[in-house]
Protein backbone atom coordinates (compact mmCIF):
# COMPACT_ATOMS: atom_id res chain seq x y z
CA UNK A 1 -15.00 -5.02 27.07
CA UNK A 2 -16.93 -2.84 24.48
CA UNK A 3 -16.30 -3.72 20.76
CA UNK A 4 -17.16 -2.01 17.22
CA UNK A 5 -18.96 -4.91 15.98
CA UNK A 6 -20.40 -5.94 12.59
CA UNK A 7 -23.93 -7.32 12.62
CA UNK A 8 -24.82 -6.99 8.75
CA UNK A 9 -24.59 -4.12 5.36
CA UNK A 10 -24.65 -1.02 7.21
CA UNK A 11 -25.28 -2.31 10.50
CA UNK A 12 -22.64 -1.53 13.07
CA UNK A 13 -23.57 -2.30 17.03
CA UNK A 14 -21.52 -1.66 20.00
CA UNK A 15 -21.44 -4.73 22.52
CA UNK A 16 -19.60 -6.30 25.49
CA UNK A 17 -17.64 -8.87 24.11
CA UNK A 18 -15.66 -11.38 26.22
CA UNK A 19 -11.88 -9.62 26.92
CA UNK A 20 -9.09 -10.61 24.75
CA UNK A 21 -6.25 -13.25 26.42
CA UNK A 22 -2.83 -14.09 25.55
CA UNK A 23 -2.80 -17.39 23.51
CA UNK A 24 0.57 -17.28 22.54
CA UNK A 25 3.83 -16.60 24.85
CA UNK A 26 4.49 -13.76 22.18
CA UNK A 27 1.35 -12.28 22.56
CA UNK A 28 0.62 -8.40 24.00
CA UNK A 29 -2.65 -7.05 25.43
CA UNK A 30 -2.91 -3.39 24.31
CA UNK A 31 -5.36 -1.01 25.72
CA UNK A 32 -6.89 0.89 23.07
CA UNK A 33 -6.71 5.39 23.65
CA UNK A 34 -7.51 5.91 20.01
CA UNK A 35 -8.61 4.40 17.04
CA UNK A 36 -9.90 5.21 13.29
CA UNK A 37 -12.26 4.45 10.99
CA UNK A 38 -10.58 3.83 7.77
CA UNK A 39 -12.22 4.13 4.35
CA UNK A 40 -11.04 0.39 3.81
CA UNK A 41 -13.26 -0.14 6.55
CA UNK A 42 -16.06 1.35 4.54
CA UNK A 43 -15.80 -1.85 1.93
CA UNK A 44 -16.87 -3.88 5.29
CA UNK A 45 -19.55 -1.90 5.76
CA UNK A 46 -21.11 -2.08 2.80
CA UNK A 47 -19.79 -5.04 0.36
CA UNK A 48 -17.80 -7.48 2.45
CA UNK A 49 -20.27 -9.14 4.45
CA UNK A 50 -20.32 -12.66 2.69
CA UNK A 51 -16.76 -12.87 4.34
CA UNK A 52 -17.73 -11.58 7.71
CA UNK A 53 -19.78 -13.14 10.63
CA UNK A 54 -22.17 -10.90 12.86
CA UNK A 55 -19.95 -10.21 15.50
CA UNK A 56 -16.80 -9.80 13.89
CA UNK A 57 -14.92 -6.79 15.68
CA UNK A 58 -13.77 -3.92 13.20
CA UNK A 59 -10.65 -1.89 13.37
CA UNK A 60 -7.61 -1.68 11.78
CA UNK A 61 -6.00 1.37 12.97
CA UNK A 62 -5.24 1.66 16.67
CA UNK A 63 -2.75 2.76 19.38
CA UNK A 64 -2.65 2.36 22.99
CA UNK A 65 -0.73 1.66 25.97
CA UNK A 66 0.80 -1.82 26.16
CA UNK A 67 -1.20 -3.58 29.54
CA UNK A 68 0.12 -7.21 29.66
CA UNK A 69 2.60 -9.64 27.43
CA UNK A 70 2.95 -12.91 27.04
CA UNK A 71 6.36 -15.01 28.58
CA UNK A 72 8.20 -14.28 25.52
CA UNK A 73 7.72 -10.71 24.58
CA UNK A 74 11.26 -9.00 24.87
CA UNK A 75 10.86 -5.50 23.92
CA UNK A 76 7.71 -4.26 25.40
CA UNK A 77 6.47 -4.01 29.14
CA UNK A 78 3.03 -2.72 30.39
CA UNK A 79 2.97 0.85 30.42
CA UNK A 80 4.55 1.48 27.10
CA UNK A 81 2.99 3.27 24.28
CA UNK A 82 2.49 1.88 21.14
CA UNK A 83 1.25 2.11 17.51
CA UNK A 84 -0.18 -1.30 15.93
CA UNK A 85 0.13 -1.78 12.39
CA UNK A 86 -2.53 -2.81 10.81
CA UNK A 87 -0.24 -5.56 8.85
CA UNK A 88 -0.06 -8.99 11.51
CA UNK A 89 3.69 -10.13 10.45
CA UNK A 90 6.43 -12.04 11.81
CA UNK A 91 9.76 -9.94 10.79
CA UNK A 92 11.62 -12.93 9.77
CA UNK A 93 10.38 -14.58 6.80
CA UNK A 94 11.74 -14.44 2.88
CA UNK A 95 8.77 -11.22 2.42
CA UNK A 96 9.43 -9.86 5.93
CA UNK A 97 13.10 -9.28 5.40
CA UNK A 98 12.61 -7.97 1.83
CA UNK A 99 10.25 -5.16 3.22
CA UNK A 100 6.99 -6.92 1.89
CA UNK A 101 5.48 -7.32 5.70
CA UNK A 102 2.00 -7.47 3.71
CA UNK A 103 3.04 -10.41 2.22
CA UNK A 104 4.20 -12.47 5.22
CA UNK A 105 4.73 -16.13 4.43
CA UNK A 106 3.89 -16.61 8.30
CA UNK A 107 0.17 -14.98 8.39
CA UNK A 108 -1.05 -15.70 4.72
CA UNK A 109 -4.40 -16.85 4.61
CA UNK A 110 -3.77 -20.36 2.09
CA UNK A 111 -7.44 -20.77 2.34
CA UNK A 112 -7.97 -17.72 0.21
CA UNK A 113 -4.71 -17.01 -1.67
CA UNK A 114 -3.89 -14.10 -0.11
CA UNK A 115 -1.52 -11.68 1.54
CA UNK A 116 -0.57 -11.44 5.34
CA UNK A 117 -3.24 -11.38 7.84
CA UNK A 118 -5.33 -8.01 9.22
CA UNK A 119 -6.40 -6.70 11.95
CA UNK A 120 -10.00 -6.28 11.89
CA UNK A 121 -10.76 -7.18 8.22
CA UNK A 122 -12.61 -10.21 7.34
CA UNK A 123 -11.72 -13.81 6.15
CA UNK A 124 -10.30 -12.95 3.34
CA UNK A 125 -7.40 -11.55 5.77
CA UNK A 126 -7.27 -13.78 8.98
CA UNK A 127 -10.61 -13.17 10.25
CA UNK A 128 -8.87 -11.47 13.21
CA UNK A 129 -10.66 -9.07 15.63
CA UNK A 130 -9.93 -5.68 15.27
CA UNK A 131 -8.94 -2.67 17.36
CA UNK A 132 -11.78 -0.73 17.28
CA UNK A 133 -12.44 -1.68 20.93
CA UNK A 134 -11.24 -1.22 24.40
CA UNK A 135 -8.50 -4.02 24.41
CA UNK A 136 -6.91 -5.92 21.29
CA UNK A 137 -4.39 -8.65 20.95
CA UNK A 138 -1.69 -8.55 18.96
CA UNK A 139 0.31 -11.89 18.07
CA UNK A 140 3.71 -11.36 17.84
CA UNK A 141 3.80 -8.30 19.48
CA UNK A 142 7.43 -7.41 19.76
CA UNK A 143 7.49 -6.79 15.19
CA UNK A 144 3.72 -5.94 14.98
CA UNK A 145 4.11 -2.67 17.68
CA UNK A 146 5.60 0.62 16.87
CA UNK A 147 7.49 2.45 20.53
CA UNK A 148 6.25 5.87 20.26
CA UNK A 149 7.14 8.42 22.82
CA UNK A 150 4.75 10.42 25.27
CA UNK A 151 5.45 14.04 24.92
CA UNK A 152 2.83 13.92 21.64
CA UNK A 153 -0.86 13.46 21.67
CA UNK A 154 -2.29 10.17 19.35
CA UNK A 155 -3.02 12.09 16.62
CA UNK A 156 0.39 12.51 15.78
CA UNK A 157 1.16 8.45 15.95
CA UNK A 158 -1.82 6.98 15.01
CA UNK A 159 -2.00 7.29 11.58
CA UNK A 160 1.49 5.54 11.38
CA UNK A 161 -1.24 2.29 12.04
CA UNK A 162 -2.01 2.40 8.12
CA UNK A 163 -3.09 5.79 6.36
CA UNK A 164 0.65 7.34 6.40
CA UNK A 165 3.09 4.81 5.26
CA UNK A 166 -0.14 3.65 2.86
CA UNK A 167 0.36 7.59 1.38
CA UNK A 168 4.39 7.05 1.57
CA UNK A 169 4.24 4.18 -0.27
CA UNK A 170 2.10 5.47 -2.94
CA UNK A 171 4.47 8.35 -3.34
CA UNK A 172 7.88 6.32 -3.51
CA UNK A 173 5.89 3.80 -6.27
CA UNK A 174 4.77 6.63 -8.47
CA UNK A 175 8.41 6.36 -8.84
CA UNK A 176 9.23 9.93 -9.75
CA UNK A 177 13.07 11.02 -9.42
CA UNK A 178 12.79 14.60 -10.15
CA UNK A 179 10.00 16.98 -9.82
CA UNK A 180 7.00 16.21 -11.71
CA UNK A 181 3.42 16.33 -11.90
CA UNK A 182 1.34 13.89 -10.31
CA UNK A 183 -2.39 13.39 -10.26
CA UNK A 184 -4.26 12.11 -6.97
CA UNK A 185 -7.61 10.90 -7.34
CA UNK A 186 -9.51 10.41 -4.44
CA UNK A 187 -8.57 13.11 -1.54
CA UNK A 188 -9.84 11.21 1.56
CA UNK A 189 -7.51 10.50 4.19
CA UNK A 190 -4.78 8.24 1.92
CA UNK A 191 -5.76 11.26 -0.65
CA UNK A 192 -4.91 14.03 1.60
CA UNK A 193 -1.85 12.69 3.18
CA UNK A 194 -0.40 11.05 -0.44
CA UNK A 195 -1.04 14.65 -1.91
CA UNK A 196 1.14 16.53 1.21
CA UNK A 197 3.69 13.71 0.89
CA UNK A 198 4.46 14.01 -2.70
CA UNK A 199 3.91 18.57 -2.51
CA UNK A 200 6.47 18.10 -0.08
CA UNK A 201 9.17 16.29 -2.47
CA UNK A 202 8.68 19.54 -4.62
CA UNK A 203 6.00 17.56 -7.22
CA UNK A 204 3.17 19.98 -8.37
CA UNK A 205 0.53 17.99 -7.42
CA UNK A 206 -3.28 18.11 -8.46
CA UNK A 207 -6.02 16.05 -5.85
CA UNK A 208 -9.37 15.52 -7.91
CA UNK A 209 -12.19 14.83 -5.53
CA UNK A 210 -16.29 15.55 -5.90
CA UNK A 211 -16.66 16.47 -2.36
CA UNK A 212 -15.84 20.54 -1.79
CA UNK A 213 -15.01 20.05 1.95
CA UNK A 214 -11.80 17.36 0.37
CA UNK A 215 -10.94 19.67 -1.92
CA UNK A 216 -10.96 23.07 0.34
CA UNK A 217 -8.65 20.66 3.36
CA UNK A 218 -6.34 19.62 0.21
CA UNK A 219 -5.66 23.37 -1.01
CA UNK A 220 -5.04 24.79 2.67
CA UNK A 221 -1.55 22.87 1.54
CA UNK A 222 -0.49 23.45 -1.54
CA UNK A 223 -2.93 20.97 -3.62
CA UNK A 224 -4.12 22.40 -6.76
CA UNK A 225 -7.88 21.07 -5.70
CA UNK A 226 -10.00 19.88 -8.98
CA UNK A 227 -13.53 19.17 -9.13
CA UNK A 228 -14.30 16.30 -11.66
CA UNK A 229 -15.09 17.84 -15.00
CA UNK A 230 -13.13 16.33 -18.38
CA UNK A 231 -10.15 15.82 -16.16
CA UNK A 232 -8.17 13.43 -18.57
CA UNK A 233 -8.26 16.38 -21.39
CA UNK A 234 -7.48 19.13 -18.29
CA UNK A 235 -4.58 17.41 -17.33
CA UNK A 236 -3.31 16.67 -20.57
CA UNK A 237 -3.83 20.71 -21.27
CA UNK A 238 -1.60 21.53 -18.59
CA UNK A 239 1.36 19.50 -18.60
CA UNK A 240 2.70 20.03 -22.21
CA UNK A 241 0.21 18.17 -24.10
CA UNK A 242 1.97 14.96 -22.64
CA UNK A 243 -0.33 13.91 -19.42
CA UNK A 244 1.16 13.52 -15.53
CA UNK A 245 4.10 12.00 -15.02
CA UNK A 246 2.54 9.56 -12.23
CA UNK A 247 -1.51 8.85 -11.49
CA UNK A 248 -1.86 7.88 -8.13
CA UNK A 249 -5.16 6.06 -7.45
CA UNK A 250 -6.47 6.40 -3.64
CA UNK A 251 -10.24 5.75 -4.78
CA UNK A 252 -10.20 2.06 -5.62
CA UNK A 253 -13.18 -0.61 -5.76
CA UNK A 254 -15.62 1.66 -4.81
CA UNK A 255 -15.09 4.95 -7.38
CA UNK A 256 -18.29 6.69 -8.74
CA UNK A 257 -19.56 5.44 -11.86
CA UNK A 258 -19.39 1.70 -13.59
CA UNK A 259 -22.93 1.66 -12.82
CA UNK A 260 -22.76 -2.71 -13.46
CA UNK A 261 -20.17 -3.15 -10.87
CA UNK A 262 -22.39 -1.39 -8.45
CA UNK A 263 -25.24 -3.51 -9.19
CA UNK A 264 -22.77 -6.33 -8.64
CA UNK A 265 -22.17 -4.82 -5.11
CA UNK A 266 -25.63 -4.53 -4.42
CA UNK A 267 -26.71 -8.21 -5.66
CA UNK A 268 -24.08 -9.43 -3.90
CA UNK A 269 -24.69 -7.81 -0.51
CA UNK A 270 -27.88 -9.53 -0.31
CA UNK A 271 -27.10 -12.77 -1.45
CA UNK A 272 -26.57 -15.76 1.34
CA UNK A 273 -22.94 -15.63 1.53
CA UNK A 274 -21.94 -19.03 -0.26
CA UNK A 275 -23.68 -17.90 -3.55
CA UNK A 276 -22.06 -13.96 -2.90
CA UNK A 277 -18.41 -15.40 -1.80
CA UNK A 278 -17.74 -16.38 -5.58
CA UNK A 279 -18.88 -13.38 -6.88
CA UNK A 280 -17.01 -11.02 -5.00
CA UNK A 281 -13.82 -12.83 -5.10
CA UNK A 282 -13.99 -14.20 -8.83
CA UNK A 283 -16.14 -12.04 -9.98
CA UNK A 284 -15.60 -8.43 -12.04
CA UNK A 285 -17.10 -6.22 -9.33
CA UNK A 286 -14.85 -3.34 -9.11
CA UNK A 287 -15.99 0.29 -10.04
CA UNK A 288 -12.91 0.99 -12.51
CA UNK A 289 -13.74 4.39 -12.91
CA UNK A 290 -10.71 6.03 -11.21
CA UNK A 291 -8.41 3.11 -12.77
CA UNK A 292 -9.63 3.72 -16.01
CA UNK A 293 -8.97 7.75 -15.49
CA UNK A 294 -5.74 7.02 -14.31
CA UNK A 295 -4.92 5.39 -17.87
CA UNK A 296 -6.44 8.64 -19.59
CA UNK A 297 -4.05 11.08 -17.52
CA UNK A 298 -0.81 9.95 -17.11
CA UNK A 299 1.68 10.41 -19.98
CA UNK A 300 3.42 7.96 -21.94
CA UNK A 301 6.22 6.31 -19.92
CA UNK A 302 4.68 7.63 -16.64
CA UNK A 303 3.33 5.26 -13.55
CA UNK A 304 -0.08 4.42 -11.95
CA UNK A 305 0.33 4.08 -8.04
CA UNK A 306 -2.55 2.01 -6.98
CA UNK A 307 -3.37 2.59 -3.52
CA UNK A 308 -7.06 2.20 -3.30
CA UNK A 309 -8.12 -1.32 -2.64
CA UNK A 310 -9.66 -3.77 -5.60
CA UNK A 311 -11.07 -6.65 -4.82
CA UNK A 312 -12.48 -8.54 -8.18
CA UNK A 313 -10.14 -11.12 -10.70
CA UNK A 314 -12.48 -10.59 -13.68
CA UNK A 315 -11.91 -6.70 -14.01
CA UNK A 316 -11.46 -5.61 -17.77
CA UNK A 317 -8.92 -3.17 -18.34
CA UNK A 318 -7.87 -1.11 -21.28
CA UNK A 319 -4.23 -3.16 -22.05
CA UNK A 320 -4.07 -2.26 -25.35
CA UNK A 321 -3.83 1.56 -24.57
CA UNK A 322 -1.66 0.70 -21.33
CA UNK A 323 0.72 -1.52 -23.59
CA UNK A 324 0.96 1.34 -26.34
CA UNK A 325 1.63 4.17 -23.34
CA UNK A 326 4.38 1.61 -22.09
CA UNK A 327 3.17 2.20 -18.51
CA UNK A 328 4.40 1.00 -15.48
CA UNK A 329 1.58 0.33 -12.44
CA UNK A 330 3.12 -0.45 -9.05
CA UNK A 331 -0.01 -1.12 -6.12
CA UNK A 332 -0.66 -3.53 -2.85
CA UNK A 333 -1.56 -3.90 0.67
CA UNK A 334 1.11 -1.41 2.53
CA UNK A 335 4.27 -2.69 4.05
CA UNK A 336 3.58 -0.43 7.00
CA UNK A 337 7.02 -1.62 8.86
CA UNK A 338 8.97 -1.02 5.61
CA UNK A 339 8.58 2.95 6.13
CA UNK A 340 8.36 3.92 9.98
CA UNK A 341 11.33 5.23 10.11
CA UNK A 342 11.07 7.49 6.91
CA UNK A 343 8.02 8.63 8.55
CA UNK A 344 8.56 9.21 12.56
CA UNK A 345 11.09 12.20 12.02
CA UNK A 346 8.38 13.79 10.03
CA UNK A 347 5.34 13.09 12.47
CA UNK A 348 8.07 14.41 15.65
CA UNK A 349 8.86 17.74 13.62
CA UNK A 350 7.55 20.34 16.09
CA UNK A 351 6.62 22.06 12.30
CA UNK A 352 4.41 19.19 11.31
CA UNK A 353 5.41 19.49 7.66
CA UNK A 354 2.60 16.56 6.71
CA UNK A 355 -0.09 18.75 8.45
CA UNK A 356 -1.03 15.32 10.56
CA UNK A 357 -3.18 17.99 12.75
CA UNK A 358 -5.33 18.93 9.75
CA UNK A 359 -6.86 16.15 8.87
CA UNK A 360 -9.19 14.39 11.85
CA UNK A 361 -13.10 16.08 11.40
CA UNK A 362 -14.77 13.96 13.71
CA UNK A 363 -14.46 12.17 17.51
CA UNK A 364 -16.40 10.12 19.19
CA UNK A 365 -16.29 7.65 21.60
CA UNK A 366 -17.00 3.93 20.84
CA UNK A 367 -20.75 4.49 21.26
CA UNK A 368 -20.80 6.72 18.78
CA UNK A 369 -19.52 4.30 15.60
CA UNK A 370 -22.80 3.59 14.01
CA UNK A 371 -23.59 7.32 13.07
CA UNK A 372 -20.09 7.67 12.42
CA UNK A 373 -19.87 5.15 9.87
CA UNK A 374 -22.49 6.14 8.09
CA UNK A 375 -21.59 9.98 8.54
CA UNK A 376 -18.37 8.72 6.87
CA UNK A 377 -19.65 6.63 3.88
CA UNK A 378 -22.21 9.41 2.65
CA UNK A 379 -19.18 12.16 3.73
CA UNK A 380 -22.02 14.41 5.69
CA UNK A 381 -21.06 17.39 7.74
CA UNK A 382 -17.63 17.75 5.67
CA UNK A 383 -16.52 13.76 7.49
CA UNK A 384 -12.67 13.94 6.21
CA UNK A 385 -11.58 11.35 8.77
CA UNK A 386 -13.40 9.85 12.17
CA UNK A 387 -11.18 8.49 15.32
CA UNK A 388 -13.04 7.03 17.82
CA UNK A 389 -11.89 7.09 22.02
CA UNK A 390 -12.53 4.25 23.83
CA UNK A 391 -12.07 6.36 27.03
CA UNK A 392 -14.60 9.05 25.66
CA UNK A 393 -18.16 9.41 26.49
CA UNK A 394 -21.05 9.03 24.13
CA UNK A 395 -22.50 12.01 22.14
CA UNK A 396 -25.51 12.76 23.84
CA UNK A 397 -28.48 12.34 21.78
CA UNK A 398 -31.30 14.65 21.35
């Protein structure tokens, strides 16, 4: 089959890779129809790669039609169509049944102390391939599928893979019981869809972004659209001299600014990999910008929702002013399970109240991923968010 495959920093190469098998009697075989590239994905593509191998197939948003299952798969046959989170989780375990899928005692990687296994995203998380390709396999594919029906085209499902219940659950832990103000920072695709989400719970909500093409798609639905400029004192101006009620932080590790963590990123990228592992993982190489914001503009009492992924233990933040503000921060991997079925009446309203149709900028078939990647990172041609076709054919080139 042809895979998205990672073959170094900014190096992305489409290959024929041997087809994926079942291993396990619970397995499924799912042929891919769509799939995303995710800004998480982004972190692969440029900082990750002392926990990746060349090779390593990307991916972890993707939906398709189921094509085989293993002798123990009860609830899916070939032909069905499904959604695969982007979470690998068994459904049964003391995190499983408490809604923390993302923390799945079955899948954690004990090598590296961490959460449940991904598709698609390094050894930090499994080290399993992704769906960025014509065919994946899912392991216990009877939880880690999502049924979705056939009179709706994949943009409408897709997105339930990761970026949607990753916006839902930044909404329900900003924790807000009655309308408010909340600040999103970062209006990329967990941006954009964590901005609609909370506008439509009756919130006034302001998206900060640099990028005008983020800010224009944001205000086409009710997002008072901010380009950076003293935002911590703007916000404060506007909401009674007090701050936002919740900061919800969809930038993470990678946030302009914090000009030594990005020289950590770019030491570290060129390191050999057992020298860079430590550094990454130990080390304080997080761009804290948008955190440190965050702190500025929300009022005293109020919550950070952390949404945008961190990856450094040695990160210095301000706890004396987060102590004195008494705030609450609630953040994680999403429990994409925990809030399908919140979400699917809202991605089946004929209205489309999340605007799921607004929000895709680019296609392109599988061939196509290297441009698009990097068409993403820089956010050229107004890139909002990319979803490659296996099925499609290749942008001719000129």
């Amino acid at each position: 089959m042809r895979a998205v495959t990672w073959q170094g920093r900014r190096d992305i190469a489409v290959l024929e890779v041997p087809d994926p098998r079942i291993l396990e009697p619970t397995d499924a075989i799912i042929r891919i129809t769509s799939t995303a590239i995710c800004g998480s994905d982004l972190h692969l593509y440029e900082l990750f790669g002392p926990f990746m191998d060349r090779g390593d197939i990307l991916g972890h948003e993707a939906m398709g039609v189921v094509e085989e299952v293993g002798s123990a798969v009860k609830r899916l046959r070939p032909g069905q169509r499904v959604v695969v989170p982007f979470n690998i989780a068994c459904g049964e375990c003391f995190m499983c049944v408490r809604g923390l899928q993302s923390q799945c005692e079955s899948t954690q990687n004990d090598e590296y102390g961490t959460g449940a296994a991904l598709f698609g995203y390094t050894k930090l998380y499994g080290h399993v391939p992704g769906g960025q390709a014509e065919l994946l396999r899912v392991p216990s594919a009877d939880y880690n599928t999502i049924r979705v029906g056939d009179g709706l085209p994949d943009e409408r499902y897709l997105f339930l893979s990761d970026i949607l219940p990753t916006a839902w659950q930044a909404v329900e832990y900003a924790g807000l019981v009655e309308p408010g103000t909340v600040v999103v920072l970062g209006l990329g695709p967990v941006g954009q869809f964590a901005s609609r989400i909370a506008h439509l719970r009756g919130h006034r909500v302001i998206g900060i972004d640099p990028v005008p093409e983020r800010r224009e798609m944001a205000a086409r639905h009710g997002i008072e659209a901010w380009e950076p400029d003293d935002d911590a004192d703007r916000v404060v101006a506007t909401t009674y001299g007090r701050g936002a009620d919740a900061v919800i932080d969809a930038v993470g590790l990678e946030a302009h600014g914090s000009p030594f963590a990005h020289a950590a990123h770019r030491v570290a990228s060129v390191m050999p990999d057992v020298l860079a592992r430590p550094i990454v993982e130990h080390g304080g190489v997080d761009r804290l910008a948008a955190l440190y914001a965050a702190v500025d503009m929300v009022r005293r009492g109020g919550t950070i929702s952390i949404s945008g992924v961190y990856a450094g233990d040695a990160d210095l933040l301000p706890l004396k002013t987060m102590f004195d503000k008494q705030l609450t921060l609630r953040m994680g991997q999403c429990n994409v399970k925990r809030w399908i079925d919140d979400l699917m009446p809202l991605v089946e309203d004929e209205a489309d109240p999340l605007a799921i149709g607004d929000l895709v900028t680019h296609h392109g078939a599988l061939e196509d991923a290297p441009a698009l990647y990097e068409k993403f990172q820089t956010k050229r041609d107004g890139c909002v968010k990319v979803v490659l076709h296996p099925d499609r054919q290749p942008t001719p080139t000129v």
